[in-house]
Protein backbone atom coordinates (compact mmCIF):
# COMPACT_ATOMS: atom_id res chain seq x y z
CA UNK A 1 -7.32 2.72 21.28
CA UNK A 2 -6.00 2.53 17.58
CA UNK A 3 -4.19 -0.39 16.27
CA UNK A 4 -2.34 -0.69 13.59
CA UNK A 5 -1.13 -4.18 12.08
CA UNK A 6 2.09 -4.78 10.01
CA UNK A 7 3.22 -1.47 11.89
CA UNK A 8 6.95 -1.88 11.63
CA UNK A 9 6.43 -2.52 7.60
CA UNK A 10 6.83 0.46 5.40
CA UNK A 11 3.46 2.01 5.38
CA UNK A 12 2.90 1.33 8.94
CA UNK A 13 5.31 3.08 10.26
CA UNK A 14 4.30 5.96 8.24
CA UNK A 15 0.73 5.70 9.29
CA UNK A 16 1.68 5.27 13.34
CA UNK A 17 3.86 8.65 12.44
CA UNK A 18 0.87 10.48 11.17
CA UNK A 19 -1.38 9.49 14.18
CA UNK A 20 1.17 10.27 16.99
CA UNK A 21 1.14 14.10 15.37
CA UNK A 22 -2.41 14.11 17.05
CA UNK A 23 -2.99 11.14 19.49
CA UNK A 24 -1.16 10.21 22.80
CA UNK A 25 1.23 7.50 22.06
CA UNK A 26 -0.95 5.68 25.14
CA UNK A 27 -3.69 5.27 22.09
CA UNK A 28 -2.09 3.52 19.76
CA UNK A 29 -0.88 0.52 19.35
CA UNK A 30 1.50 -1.22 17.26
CA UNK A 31 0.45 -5.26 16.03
CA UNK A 32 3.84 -6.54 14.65
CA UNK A 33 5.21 -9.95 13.91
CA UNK A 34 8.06 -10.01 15.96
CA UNK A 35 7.79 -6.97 18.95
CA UNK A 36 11.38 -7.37 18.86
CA UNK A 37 11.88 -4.80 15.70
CA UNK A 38 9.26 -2.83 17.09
CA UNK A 39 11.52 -1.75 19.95
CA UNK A 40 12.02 2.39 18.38
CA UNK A 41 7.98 2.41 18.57
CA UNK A 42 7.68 0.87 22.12
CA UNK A 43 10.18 3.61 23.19
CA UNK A 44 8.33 6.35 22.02
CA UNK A 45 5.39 4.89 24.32
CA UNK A 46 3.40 3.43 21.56
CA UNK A 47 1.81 -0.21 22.61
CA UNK A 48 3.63 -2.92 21.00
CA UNK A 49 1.57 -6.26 20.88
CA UNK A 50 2.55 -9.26 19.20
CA UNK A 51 0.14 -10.05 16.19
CA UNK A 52 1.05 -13.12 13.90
CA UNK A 53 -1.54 -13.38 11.09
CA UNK A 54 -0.51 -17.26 11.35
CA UNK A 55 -0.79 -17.80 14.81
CA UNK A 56 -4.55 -16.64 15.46
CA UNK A 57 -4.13 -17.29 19.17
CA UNK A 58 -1.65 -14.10 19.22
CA UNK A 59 -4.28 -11.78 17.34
CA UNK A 60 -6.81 -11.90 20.40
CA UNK A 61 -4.67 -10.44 22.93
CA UNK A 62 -3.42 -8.05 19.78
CA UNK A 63 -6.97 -6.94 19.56
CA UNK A 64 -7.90 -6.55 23.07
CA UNK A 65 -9.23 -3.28 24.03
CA UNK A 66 -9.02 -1.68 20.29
CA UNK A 67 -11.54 0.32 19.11
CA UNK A 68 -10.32 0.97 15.76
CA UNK A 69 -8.16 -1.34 13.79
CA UNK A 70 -6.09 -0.51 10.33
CA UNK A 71 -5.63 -3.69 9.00
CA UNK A 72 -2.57 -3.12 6.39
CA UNK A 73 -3.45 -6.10 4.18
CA UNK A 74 -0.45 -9.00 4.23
CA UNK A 75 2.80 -9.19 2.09
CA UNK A 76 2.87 -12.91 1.50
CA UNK A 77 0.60 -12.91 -1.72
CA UNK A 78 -0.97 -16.25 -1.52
CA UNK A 79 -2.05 -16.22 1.85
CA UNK A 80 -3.52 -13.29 2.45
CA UNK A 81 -6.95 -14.35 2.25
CA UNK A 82 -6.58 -16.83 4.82
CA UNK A 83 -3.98 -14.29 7.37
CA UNK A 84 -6.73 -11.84 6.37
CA UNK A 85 -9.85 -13.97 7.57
CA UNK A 86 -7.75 -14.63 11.03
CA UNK A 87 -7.21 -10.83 11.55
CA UNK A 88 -10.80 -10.33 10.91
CA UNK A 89 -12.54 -12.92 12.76
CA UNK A 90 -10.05 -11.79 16.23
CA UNK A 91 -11.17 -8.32 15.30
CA UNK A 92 -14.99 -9.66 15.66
CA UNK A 93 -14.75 -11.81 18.82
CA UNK A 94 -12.45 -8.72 20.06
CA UNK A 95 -15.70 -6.29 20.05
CA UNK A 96 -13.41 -3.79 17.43
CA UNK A 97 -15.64 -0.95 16.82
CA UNK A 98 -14.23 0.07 12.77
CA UNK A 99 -12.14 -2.20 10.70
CA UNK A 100 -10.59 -0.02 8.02
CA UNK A 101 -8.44 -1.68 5.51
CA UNK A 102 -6.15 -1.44 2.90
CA UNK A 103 -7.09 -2.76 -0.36
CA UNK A 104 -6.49 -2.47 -3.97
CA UNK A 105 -7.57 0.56 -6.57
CA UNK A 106 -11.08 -0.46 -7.78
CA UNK A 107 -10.49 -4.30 -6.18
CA UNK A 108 -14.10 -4.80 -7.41
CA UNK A 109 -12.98 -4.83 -11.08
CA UNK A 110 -9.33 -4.71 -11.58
CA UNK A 111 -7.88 -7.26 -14.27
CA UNK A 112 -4.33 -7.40 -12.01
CA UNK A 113 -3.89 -10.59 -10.12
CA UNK A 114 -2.93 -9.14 -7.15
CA UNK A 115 -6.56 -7.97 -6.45
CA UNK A 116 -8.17 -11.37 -6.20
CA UNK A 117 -7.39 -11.80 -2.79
CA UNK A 118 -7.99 -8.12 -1.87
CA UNK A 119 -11.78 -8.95 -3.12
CA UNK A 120 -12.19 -12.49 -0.90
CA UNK A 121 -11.15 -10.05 1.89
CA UNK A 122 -13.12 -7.51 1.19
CA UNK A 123 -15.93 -10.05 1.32
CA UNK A 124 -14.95 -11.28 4.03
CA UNK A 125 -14.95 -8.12 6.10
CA UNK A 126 -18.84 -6.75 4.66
CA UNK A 127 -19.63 -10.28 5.96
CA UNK A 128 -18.00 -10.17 9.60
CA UNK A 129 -20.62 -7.94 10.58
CA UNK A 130 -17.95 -5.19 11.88
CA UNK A 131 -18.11 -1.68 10.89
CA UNK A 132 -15.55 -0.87 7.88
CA UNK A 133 -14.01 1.42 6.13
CA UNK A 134 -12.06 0.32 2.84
CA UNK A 135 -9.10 2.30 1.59
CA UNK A 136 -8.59 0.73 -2.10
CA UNK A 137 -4.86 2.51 -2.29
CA UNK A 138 -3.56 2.56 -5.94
CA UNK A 139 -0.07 2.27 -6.84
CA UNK A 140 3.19 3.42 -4.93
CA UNK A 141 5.48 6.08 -6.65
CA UNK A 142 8.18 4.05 -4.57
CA UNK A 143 7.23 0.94 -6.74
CA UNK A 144 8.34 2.98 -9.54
CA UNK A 145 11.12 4.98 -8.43
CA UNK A 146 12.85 2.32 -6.75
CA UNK A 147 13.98 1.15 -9.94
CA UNK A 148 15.99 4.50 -10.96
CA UNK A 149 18.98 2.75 -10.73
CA UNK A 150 18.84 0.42 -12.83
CA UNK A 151 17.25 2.89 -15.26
CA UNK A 152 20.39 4.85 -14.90
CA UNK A 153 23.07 1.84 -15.34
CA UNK A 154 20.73 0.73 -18.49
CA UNK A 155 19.37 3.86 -19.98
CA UNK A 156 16.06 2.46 -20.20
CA UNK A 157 13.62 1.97 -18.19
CA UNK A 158 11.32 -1.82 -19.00
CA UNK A 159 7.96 -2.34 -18.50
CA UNK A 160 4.94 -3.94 -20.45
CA UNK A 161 2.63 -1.33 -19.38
CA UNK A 162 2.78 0.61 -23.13
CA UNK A 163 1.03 4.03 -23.02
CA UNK A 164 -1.01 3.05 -20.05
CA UNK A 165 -1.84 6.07 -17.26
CA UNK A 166 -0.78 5.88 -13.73
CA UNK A 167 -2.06 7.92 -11.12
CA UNK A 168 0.29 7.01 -8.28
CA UNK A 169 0.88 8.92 -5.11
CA UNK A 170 3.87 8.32 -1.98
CA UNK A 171 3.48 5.54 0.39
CA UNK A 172 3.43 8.55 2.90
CA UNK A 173 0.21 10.07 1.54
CA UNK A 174 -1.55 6.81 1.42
CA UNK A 175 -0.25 6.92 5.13
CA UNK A 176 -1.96 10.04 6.03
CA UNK A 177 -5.13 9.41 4.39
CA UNK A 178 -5.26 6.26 6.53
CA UNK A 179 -4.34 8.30 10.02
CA UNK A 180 -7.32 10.99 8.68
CA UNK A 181 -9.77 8.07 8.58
CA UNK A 182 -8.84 6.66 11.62
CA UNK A 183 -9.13 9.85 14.13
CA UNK A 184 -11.81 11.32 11.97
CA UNK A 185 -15.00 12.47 14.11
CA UNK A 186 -17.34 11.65 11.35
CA UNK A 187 -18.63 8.15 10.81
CA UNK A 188 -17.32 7.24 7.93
CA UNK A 189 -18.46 3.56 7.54
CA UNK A 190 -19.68 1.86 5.26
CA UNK A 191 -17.69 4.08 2.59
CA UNK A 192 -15.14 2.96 0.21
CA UNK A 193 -12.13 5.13 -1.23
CA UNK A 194 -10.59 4.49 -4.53
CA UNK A 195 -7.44 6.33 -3.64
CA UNK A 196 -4.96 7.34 -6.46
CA UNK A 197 -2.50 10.38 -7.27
CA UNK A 198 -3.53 13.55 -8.42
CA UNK A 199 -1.20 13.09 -11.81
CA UNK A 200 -1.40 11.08 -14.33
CA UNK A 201 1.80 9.62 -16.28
CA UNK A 202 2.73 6.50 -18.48
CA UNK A 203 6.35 4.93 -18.22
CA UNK A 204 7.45 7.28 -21.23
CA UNK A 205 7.13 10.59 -19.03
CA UNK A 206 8.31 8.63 -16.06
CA UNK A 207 11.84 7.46 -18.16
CA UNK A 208 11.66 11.05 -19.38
CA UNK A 209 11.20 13.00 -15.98
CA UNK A 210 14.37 10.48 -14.89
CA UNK A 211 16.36 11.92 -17.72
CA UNK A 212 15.45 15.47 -17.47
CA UNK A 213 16.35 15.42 -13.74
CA UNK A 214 19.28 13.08 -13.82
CA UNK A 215 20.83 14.87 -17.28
CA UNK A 216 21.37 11.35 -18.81
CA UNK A 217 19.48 9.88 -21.42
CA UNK A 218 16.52 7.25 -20.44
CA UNK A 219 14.20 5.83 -22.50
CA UNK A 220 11.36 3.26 -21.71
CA UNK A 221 11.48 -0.02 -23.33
CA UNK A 222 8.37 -1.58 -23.57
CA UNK A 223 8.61 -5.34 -23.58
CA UNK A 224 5.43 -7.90 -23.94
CA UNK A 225 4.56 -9.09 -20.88
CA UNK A 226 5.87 -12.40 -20.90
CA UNK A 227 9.75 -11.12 -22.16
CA UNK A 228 9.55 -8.79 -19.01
CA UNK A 229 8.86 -11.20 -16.80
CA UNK A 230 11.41 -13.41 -17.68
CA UNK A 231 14.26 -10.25 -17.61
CA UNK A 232 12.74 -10.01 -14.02
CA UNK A 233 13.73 -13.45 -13.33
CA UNK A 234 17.12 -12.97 -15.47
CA UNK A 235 17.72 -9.74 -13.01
CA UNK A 236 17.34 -12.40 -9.94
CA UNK A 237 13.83 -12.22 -9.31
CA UNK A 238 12.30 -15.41 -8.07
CA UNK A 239 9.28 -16.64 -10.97
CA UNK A 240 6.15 -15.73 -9.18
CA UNK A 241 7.17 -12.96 -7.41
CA UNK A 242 8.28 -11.15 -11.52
CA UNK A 243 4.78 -12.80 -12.40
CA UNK A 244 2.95 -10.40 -10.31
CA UNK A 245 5.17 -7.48 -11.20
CA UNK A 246 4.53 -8.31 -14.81
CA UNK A 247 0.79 -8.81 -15.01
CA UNK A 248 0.65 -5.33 -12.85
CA UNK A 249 1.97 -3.66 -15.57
CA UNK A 250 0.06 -5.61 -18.28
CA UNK A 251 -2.69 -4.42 -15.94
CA UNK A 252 -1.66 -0.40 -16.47
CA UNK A 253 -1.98 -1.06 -20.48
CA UNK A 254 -5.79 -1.34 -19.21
CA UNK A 255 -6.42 1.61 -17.08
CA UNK A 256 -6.07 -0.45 -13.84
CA UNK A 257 -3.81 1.81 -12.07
CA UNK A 258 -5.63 5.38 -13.46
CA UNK A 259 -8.24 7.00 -11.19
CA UNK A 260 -9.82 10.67 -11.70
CA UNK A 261 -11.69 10.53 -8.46
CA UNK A 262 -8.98 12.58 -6.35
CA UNK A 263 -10.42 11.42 -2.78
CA UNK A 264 -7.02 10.52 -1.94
CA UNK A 265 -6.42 14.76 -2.20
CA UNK A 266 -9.23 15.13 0.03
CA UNK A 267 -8.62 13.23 2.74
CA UNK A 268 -5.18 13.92 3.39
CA UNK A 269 -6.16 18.08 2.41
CA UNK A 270 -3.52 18.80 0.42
CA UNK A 271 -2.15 18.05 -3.40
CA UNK A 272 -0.82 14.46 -3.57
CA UNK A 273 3.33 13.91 -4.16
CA UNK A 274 4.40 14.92 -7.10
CA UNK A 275 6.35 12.35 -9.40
CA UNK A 276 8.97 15.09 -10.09
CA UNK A 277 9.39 15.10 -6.01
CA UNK A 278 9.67 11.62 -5.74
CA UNK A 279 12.39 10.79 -8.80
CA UNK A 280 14.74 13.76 -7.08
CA UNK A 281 14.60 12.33 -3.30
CA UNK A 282 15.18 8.39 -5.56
CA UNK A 283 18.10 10.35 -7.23
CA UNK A 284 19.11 11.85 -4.11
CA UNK A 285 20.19 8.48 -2.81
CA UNK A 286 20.80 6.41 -6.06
């Protein structure tokens, strides 16, 4: 049995996609907050179990019987170490066999906030004693191309990331690359993957690549970090949540979203999503 938590959530619906394309639905399982949006996976005979990260007591039955668990790290920045320590410890006492989760591009060493907690879990996981496999995913295209309209209303595209690289790939290749470790034959733990894109762009090609597809002129506006967080917050942002977003891009200014390793291209065996793909299907439906 393979369970996968936060499975209704964007990436987990991709990943329990990729798996049914090889497994029974009778082997996997869905752990989701509330079962109750989970209802399109329960009718295509996945397992839906209920699997709060703040009610530990519902993780246990989650857990029960799994012998491989993607833990897709928490949303609520702020608490994931704690949701994450839960998850873990019910994976433990639930005899789970490989604990493969999804971290943070180089987690060990990356200046961006948002990789803090991805290191106390990370730590917390070599110390539970439970087989692992760490997937440190890098940036989302999506996180980037979700903002095309606004790009397009403004002509500009802002950011504090200056001439910083980013070597982002789909949400639905990170998806795959998790499915390929999780039905892979090999024993793969013990290894971490620094998973990343197989291009390389700053925000200048991105507003560029925008404007050559869209036929409208786009420029990137880079801002210092603190004047784009606060036209975050003036765009309706709430303060920590534009904090975050802000320091992430300070973050590309230092290589912290830039990776050369490709591993993400081998384990899903194929060239990652282009970023010309994935600014037509965001201008398909701006």
């Amino acid at each position: 049995m393979i369970a996968v938590t936060g499975a209704t959530g964007q990436l987990g619906q991709l990943v329990i996609d990729a798996l049914l394309k090889t497994l029974p639905a009778a082997e996997v399982a869905a752990a989701v907050r509330n079962p109750a949006k989970a209802r399109g996976l329960a009718a295509r005979g996945v397992l839906v179990r209920e699997a709060d990260y703040d009610r530990p007591e519902t993780l246990a039955h989650a857990f029960a019987g799994v012998d491989k668990l993607l833990l897709i790290s928490s949303s609520e920045i702020g608490k994931r170490a704690a949701q994450h320590r839960a998850a873990i410890d019910a994976a433990r006492h639930a005899g789970v066999k490989l604990l493969v989760y999804t971290s943070m591009l180089h987690a060990d060493r990356s200046p961006l906030a948002l990789a803090e907690e991805h290191r106390q879990t990370e730590a917390l996981i070599r110390a539970s004693g439970i087989p692992y496999v760490i997937l440190r995913n890098g940036w989302y295209t999506e996180n980037y191309t979700a903002s095309i309209p606004s790009a397009l209303a403004h002509g500009a595209h802002f950011g504090s990331a200056g001439e910083g690289r980013i070597a982002s790939a789909a949400r639905q290749d990170y998806a795959e690359a998790a499915a390929a470790v999780l039905i892979a034959s090999e024993d793969m733990s013990g290894r971490i993957f620094e998973l990343a894109g197989d291009e390389h762009y700053t925000l200048t090609q991105f507003a560029a690549e925008i404007a050559r597809q869209s036929g409208k002129p786009i420029v990137y506006q880079d801002l210092p970090e603190a004047d784009f967080k606060a036209a975050l917050v003036n765009a309706g942002l709430p303060e920590p949540f534009a904090g975050v977003l802000a320091d992430s891009d300070a973050g590309v200014a230092k290589g912290a979203l830039d990776d050369d390793d490709h591993a993400l291209r081998a384990l899903i065996g194929r060239p990652t999503t282009s970023l010309a793909t994935m600014v037509s299907k965001a201008l398909d439906t701006a």
